[in-house]
PDB file of N, CA and C in Angstrom:
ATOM      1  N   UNK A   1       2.361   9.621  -9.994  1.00  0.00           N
ATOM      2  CA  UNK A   1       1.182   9.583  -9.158  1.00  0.00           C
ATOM      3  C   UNK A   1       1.233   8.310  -8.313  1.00  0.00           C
ATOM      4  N   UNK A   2       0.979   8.526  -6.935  1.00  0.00           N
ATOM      5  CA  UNK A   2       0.697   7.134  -6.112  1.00  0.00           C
ATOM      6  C   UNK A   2      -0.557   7.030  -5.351  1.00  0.00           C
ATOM      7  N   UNK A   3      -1.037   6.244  -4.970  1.00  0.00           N
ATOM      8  CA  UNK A   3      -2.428   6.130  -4.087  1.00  0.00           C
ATOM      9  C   UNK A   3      -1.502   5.876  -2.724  1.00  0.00           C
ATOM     10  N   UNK A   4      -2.405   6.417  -1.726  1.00  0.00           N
ATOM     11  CA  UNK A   4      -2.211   6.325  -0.060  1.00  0.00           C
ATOM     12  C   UNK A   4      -3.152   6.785   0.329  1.00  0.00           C
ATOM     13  N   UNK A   5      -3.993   5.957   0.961  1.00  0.00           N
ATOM     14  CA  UNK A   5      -5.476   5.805   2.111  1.00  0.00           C
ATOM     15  C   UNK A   5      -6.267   6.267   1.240  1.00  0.00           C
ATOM     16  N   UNK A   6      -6.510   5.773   0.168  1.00  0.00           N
ATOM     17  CA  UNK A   6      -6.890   6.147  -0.604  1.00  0.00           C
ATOM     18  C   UNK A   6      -7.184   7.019  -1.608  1.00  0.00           C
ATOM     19  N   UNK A   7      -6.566   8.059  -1.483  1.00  0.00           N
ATOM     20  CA  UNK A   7      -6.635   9.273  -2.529  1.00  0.00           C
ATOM     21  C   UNK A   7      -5.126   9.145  -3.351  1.00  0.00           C
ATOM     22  N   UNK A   8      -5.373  10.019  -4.332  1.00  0.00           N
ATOM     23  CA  UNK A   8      -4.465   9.949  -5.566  1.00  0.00           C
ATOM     24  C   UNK A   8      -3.395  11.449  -5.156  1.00  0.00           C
ATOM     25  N   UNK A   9      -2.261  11.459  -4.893  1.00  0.00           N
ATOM     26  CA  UNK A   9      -0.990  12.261  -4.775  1.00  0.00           C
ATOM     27  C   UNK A   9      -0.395  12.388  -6.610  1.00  0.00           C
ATOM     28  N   UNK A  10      -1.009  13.535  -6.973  1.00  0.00           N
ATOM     29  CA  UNK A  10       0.053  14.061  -8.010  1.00  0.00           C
ATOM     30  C   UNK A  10       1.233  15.050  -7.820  1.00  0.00           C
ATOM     31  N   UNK A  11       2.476  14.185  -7.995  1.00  0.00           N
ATOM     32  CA  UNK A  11       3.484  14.656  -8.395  1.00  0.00           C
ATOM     33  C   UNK A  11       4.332  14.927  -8.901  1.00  0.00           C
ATOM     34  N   UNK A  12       5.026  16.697  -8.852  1.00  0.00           N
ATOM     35  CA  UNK A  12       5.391  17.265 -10.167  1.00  0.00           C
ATOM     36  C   UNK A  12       6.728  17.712  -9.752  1.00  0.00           C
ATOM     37  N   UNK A  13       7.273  18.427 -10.703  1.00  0.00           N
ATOM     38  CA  UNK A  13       8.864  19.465 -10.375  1.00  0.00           C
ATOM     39  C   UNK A  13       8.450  20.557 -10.917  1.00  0.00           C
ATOM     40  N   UNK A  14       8.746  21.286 -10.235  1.00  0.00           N
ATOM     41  CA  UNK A  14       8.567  22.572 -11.239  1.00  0.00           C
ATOM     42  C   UNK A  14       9.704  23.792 -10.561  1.00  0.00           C
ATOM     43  N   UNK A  15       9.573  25.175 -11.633  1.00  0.00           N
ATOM     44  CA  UNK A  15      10.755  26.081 -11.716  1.00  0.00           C
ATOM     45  C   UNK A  15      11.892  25.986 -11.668  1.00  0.00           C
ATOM     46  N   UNK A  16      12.411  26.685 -11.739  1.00  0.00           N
ATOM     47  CA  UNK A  16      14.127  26.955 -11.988  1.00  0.00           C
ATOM     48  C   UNK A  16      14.799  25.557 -11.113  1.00  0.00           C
ATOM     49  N   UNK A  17      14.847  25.368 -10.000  1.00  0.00           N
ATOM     50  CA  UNK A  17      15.393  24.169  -8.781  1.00  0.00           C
ATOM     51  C   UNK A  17      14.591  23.170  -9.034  1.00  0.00           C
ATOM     52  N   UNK A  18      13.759  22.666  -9.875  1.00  0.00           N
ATOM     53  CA  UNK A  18      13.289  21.822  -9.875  1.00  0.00           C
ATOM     54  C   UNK A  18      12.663  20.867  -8.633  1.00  0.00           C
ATOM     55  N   UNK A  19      11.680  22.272  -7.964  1.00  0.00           N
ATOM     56  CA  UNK A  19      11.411  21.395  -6.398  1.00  0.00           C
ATOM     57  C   UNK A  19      10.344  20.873  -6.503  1.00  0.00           C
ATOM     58  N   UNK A  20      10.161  19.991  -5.779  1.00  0.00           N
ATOM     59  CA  UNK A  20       9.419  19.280  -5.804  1.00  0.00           C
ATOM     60  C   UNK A  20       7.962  19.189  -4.917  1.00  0.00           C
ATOM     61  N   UNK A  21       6.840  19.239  -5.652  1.00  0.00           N
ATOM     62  CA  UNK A  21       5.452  19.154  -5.324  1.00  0.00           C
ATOM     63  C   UNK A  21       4.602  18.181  -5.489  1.00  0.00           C
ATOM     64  N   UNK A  22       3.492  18.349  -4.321  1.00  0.00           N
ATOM     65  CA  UNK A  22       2.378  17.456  -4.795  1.00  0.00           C
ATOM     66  C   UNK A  22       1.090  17.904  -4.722  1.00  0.00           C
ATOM     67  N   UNK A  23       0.142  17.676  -5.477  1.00  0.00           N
ATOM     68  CA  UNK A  23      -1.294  17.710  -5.013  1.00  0.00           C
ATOM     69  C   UNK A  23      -1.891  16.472  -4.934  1.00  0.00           C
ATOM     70  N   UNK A  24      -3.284  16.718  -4.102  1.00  0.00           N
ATOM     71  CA  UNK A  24      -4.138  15.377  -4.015  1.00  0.00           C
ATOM     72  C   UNK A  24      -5.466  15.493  -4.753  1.00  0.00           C
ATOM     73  N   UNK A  25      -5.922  14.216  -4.729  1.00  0.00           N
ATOM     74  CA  UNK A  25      -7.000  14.567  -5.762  1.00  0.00           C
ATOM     75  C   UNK A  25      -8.034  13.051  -4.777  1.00  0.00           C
ATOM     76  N   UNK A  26      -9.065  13.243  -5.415  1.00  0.00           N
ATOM     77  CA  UNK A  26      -9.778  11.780  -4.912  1.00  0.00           C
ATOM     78  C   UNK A  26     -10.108  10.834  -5.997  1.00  0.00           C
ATOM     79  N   UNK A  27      -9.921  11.117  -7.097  1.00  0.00           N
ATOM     80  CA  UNK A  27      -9.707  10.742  -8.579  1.00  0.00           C
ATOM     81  C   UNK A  27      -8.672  11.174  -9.271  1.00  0.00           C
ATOM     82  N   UNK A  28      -8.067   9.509 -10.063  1.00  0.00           N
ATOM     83  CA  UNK A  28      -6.965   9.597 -10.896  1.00  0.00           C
ATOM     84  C   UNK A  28      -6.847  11.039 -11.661  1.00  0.00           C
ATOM     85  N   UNK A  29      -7.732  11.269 -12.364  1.00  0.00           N
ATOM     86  CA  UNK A  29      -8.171  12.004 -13.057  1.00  0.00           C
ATOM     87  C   UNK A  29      -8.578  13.434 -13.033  1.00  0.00           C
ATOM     88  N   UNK A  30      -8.489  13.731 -11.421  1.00  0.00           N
ATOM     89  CA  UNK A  30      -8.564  15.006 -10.559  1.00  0.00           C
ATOM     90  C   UNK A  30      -9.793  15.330 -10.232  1.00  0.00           C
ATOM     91  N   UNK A  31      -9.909  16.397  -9.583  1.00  0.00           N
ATOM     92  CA  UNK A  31      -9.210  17.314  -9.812  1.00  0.00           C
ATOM     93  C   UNK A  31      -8.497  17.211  -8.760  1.00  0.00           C
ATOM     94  N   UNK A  32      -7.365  18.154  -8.261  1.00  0.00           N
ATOM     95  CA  UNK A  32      -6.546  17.869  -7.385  1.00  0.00           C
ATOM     96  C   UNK A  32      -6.439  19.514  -7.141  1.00  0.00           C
ATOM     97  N   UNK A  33      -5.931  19.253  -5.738  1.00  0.00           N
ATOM     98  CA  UNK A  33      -5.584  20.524  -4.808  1.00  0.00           C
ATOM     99  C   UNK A  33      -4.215  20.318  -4.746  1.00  0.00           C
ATOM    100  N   UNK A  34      -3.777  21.555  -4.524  1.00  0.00           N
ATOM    101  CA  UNK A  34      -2.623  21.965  -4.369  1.00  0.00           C
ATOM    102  C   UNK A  34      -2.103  21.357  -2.664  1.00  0.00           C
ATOM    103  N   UNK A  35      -1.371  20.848  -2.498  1.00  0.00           N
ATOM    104  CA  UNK A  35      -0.668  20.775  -1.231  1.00  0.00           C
ATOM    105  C   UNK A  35       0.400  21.222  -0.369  1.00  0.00           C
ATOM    106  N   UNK A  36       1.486  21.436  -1.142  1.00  0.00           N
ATOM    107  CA  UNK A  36       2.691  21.802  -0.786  1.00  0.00           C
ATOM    108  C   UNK A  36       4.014  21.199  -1.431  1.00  0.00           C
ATOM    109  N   UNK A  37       4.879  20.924  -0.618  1.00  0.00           N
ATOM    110  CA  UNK A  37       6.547  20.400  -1.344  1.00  0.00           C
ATOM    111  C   UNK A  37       6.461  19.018  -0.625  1.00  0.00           C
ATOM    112  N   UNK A  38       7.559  18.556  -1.392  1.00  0.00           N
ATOM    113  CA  UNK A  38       7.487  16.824  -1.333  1.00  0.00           C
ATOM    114  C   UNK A  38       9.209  17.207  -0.465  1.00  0.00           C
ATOM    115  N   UNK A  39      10.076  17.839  -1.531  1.00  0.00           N
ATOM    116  CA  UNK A  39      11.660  17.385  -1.238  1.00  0.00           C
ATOM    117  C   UNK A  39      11.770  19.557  -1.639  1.00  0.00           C
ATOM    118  N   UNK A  40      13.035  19.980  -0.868  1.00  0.00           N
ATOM    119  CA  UNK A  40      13.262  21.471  -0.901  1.00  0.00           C
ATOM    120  C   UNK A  40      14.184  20.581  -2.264  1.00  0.00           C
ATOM    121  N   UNK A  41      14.831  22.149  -3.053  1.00  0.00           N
ATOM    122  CA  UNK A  41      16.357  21.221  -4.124  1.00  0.00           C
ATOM    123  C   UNK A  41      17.233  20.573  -3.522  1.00  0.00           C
ATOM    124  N   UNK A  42      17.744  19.732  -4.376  1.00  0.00           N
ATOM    125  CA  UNK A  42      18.875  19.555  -3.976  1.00  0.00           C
ATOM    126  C   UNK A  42      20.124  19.935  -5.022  1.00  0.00           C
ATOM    127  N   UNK A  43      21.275  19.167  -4.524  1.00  0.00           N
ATOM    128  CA  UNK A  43      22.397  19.846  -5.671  1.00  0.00           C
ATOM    129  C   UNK A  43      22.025  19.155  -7.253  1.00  0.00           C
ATOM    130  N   UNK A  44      21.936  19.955  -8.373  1.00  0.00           N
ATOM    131  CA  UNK A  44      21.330  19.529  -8.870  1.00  0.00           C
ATOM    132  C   UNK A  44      19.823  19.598  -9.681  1.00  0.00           C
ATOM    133  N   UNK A  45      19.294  18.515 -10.320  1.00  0.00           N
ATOM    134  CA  UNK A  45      17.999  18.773 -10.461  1.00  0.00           C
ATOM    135  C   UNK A  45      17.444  17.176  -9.980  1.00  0.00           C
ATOM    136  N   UNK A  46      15.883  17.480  -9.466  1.00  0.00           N
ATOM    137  CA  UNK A  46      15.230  16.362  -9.177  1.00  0.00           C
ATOM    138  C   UNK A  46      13.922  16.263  -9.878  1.00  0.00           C
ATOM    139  N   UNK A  47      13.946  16.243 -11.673  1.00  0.00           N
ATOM    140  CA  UNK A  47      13.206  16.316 -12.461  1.00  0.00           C
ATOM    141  C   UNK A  47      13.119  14.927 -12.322  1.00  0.00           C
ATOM    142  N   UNK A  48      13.439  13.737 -12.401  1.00  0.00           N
ATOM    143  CA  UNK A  48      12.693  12.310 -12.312  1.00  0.00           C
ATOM    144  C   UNK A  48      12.985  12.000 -11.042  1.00  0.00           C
ATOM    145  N   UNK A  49      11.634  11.510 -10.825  1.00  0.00           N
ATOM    146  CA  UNK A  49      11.177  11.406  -9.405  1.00  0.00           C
ATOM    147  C   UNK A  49      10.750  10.189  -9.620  1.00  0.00           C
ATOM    148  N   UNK A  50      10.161   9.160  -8.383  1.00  0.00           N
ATOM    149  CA  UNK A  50       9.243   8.337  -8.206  1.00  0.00           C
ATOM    150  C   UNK A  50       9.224   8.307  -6.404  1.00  0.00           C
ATOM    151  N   UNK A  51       7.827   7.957  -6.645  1.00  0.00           N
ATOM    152  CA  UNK A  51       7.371   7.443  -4.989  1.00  0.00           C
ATOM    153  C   UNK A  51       6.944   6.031  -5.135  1.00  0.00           C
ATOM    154  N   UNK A  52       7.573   5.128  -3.981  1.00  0.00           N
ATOM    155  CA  UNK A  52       6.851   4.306  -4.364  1.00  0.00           C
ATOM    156  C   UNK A  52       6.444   3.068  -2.733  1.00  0.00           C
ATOM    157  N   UNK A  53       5.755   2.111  -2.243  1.00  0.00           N
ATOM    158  CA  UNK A  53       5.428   1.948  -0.959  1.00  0.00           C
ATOM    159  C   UNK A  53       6.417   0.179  -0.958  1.00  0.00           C
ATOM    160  N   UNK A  54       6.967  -0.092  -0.381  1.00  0.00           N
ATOM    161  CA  UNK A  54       7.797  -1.172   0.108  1.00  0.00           C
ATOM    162  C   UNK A  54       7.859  -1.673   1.410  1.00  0.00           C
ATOM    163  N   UNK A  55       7.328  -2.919   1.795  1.00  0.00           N
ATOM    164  CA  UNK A  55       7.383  -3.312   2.676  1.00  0.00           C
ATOM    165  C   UNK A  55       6.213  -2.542   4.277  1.00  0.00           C
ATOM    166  N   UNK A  56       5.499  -1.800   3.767  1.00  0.00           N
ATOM    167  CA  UNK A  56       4.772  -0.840   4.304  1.00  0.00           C
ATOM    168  C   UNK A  56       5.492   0.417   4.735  1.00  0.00           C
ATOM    169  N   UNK A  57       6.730   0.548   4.061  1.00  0.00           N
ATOM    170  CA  UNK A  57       7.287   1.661   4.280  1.00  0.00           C
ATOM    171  C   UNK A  57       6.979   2.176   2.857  1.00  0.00           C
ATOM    172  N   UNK A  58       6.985   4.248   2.502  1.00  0.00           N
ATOM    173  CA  UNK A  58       7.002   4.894   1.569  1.00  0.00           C
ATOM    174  C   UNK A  58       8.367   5.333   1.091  1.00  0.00           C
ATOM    175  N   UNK A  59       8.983   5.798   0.014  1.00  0.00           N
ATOM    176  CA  UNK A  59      10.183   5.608  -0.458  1.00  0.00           C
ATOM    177  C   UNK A  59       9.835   6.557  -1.729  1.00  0.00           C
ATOM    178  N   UNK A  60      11.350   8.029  -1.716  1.00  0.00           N
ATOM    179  CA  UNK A  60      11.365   9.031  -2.761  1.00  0.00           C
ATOM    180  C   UNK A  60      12.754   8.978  -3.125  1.00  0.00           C
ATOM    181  N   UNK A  61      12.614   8.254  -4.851  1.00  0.00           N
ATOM    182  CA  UNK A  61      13.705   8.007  -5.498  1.00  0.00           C
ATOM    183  C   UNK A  61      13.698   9.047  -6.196  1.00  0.00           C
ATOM    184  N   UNK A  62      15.280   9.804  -6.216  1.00  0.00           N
ATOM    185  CA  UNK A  62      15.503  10.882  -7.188  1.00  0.00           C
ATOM    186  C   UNK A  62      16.885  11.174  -7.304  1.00  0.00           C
ATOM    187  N   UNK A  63      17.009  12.168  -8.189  1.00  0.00           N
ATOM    188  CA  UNK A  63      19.008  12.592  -8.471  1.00  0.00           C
ATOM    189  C   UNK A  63      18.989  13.603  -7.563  1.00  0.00           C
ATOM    190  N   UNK A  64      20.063  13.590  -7.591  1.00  0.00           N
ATOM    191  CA  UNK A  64      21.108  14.279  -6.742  1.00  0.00           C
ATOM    192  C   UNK A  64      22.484  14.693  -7.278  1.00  0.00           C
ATOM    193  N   UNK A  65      23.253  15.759  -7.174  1.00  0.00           N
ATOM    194  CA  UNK A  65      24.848  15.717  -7.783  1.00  0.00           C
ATOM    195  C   UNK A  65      25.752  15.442  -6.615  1.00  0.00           C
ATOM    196  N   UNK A  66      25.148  15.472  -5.678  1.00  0.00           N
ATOM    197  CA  UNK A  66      26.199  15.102  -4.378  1.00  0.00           C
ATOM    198  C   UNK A  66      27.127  13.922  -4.455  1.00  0.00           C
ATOM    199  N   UNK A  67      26.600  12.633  -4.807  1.00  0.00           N
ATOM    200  CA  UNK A  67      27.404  11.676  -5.398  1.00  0.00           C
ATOM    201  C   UNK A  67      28.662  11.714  -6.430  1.00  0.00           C
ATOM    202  N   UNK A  68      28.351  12.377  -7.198  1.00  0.00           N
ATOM    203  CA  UNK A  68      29.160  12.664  -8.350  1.00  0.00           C
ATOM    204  C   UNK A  68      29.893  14.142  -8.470  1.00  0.00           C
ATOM    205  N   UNK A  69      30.276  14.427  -7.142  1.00  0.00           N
ATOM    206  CA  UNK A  69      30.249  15.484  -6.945  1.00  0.00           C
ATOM    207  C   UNK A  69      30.163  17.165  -7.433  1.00  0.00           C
ATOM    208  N   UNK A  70      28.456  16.718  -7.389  1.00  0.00           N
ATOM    209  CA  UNK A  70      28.398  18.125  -7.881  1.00  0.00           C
ATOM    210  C   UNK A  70      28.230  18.500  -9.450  1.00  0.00           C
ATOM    211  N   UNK A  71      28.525  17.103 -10.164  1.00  0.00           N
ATOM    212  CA  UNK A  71      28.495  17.904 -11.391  1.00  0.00           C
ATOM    213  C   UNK A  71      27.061  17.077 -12.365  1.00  0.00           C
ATOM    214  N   UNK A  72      26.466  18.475 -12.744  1.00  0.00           N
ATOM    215  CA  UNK A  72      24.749  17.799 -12.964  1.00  0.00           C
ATOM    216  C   UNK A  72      24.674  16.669 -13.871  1.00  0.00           C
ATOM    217  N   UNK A  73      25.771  16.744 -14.800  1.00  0.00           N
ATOM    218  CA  UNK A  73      25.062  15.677 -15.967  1.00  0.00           C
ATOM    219  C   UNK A  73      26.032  14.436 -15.474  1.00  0.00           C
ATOM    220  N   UNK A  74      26.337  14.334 -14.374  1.00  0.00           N
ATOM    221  CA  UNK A  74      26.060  12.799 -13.596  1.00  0.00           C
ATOM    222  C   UNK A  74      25.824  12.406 -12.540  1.00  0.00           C
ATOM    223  N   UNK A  75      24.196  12.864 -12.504  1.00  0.00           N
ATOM    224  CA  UNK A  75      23.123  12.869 -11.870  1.00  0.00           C
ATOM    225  C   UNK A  75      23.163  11.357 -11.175  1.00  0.00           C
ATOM    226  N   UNK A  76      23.239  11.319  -9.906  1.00  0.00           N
ATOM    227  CA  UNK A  76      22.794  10.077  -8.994  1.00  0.00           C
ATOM    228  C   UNK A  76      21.602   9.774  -8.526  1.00  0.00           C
ATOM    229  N   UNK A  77      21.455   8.099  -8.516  1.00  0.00           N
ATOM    230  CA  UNK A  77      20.004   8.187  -8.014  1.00  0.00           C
ATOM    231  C   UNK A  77      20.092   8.155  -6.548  1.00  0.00           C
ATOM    232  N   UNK A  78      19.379   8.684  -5.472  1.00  0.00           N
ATOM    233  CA  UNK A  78      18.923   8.682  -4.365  1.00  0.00           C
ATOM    234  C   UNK A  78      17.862   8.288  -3.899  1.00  0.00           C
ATOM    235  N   UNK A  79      17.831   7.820  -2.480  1.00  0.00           N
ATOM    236  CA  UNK A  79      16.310   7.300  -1.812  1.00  0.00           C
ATOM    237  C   UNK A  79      16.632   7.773  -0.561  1.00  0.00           C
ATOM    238  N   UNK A  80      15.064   8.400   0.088  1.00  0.00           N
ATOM    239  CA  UNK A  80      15.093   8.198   1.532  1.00  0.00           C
ATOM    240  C   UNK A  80      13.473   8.606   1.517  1.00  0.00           C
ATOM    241  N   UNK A  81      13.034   7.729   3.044  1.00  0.00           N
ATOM    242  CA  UNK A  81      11.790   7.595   3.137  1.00  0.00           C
ATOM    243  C   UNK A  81      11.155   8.752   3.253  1.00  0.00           C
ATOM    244  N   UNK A  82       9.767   7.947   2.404  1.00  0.00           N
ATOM    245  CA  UNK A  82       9.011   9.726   2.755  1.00  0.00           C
ATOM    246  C   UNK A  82       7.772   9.014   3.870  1.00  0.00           C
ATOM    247  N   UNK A  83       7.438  10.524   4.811  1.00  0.00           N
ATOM    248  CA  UNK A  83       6.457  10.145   5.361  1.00  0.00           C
ATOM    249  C   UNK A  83       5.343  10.927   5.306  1.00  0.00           C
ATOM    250  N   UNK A  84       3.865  10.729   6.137  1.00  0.00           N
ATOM    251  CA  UNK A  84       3.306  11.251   6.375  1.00  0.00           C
ATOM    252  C   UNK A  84       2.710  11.605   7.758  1.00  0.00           C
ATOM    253  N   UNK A  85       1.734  12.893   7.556  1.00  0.00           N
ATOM    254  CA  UNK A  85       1.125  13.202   8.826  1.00  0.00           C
ATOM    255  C   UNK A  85      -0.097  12.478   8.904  1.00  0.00           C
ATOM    256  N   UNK A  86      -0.456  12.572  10.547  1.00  0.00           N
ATOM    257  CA  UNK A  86      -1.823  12.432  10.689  1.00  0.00           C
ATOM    258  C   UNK A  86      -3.174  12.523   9.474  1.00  0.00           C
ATOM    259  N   UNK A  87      -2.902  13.893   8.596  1.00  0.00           N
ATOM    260  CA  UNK A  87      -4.455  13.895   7.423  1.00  0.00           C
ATOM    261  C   UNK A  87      -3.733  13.675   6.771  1.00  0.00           C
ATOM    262  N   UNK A  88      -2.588  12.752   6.630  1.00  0.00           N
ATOM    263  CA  UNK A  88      -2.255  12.600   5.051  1.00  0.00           C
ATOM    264  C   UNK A  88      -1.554  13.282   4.122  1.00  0.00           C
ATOM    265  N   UNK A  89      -0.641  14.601   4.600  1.00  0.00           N
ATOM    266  CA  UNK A  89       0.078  15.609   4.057  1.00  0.00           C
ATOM    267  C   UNK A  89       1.552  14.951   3.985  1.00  0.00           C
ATOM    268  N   UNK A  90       2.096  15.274   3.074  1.00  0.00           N
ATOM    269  CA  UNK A  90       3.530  14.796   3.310  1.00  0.00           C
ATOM    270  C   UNK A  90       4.609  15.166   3.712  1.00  0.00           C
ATOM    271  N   UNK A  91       5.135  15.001   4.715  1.00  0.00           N
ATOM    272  CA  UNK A  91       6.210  16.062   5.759  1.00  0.00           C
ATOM    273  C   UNK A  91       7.107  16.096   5.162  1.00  0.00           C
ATOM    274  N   UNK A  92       7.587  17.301   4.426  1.00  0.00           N
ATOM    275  CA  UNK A  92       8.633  18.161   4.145  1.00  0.00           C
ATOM    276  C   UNK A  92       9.715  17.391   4.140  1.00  0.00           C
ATOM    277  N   UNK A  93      10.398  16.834   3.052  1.00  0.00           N
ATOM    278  CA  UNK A  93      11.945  16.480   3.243  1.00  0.00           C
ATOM    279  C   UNK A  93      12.973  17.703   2.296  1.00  0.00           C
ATOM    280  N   UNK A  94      14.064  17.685   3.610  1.00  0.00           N
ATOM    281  CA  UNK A  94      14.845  19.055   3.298  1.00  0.00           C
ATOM    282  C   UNK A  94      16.263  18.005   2.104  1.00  0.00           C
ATOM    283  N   UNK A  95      16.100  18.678   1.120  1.00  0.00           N
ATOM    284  CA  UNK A  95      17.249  18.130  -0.186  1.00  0.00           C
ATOM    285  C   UNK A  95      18.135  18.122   0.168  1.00  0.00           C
ATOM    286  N   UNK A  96      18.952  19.394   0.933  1.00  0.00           N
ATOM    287  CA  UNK A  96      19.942  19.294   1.332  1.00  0.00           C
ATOM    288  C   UNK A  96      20.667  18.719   2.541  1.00  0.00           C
ATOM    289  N   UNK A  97      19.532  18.080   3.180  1.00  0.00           N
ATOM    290  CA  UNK A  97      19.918  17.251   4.757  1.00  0.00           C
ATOM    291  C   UNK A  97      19.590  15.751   4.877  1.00  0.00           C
ATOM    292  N   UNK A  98      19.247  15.414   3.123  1.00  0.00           N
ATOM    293  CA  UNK A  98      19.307  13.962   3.657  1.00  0.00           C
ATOM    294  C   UNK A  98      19.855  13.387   2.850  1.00  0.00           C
TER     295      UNK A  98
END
């Protein structure tokens, strides 16, 4: 979970690809709406995640098998910035293009 402009972003992985979602909430504690995807899969699974804000930039650390080519149980960590829109939604990063 991270705060940005104030509301609370819960985020999860879920099904088979382990893609990645978020909802918002206005309390830690929820309830929270559904929003959409954070990251599509990538090679791999992206079951540990973190978001986190640096330098006033936002930042989505996660594995990847691309590094290691390809093979899951040596899972790499990855980063690339995440952003947002205008209300605060988080624009779509494609797994396999960054």
């Amino acid at each position: 979970m991270h705060k940005y402009n104030g509301r609370y972003y819960f985020s999860y992985s879920t099904g088979d690809t382990h893609l990645l979602c978020y909802a918002i909430g206005d309390n830690p504690y929820g309830p929270f709406t559904y929003q959409g995807v954070i990251q599509t899969p990538v090679v791999g699974w992206t079951t540990h995640h973190a978001i986190v804000e640096f330098k006033g930039k936002w930042y989505l650390f996660h594995h990847d098998c691309v590094p290691s080519g390809g093979k899951t149980w040596l899972r790499s960590m990855k980063v690339c910035e995440l952003q947002y829109d205008a209300d605060g939604k988080i624009i779509t990063i494609d797994g396999m293009d960054e």
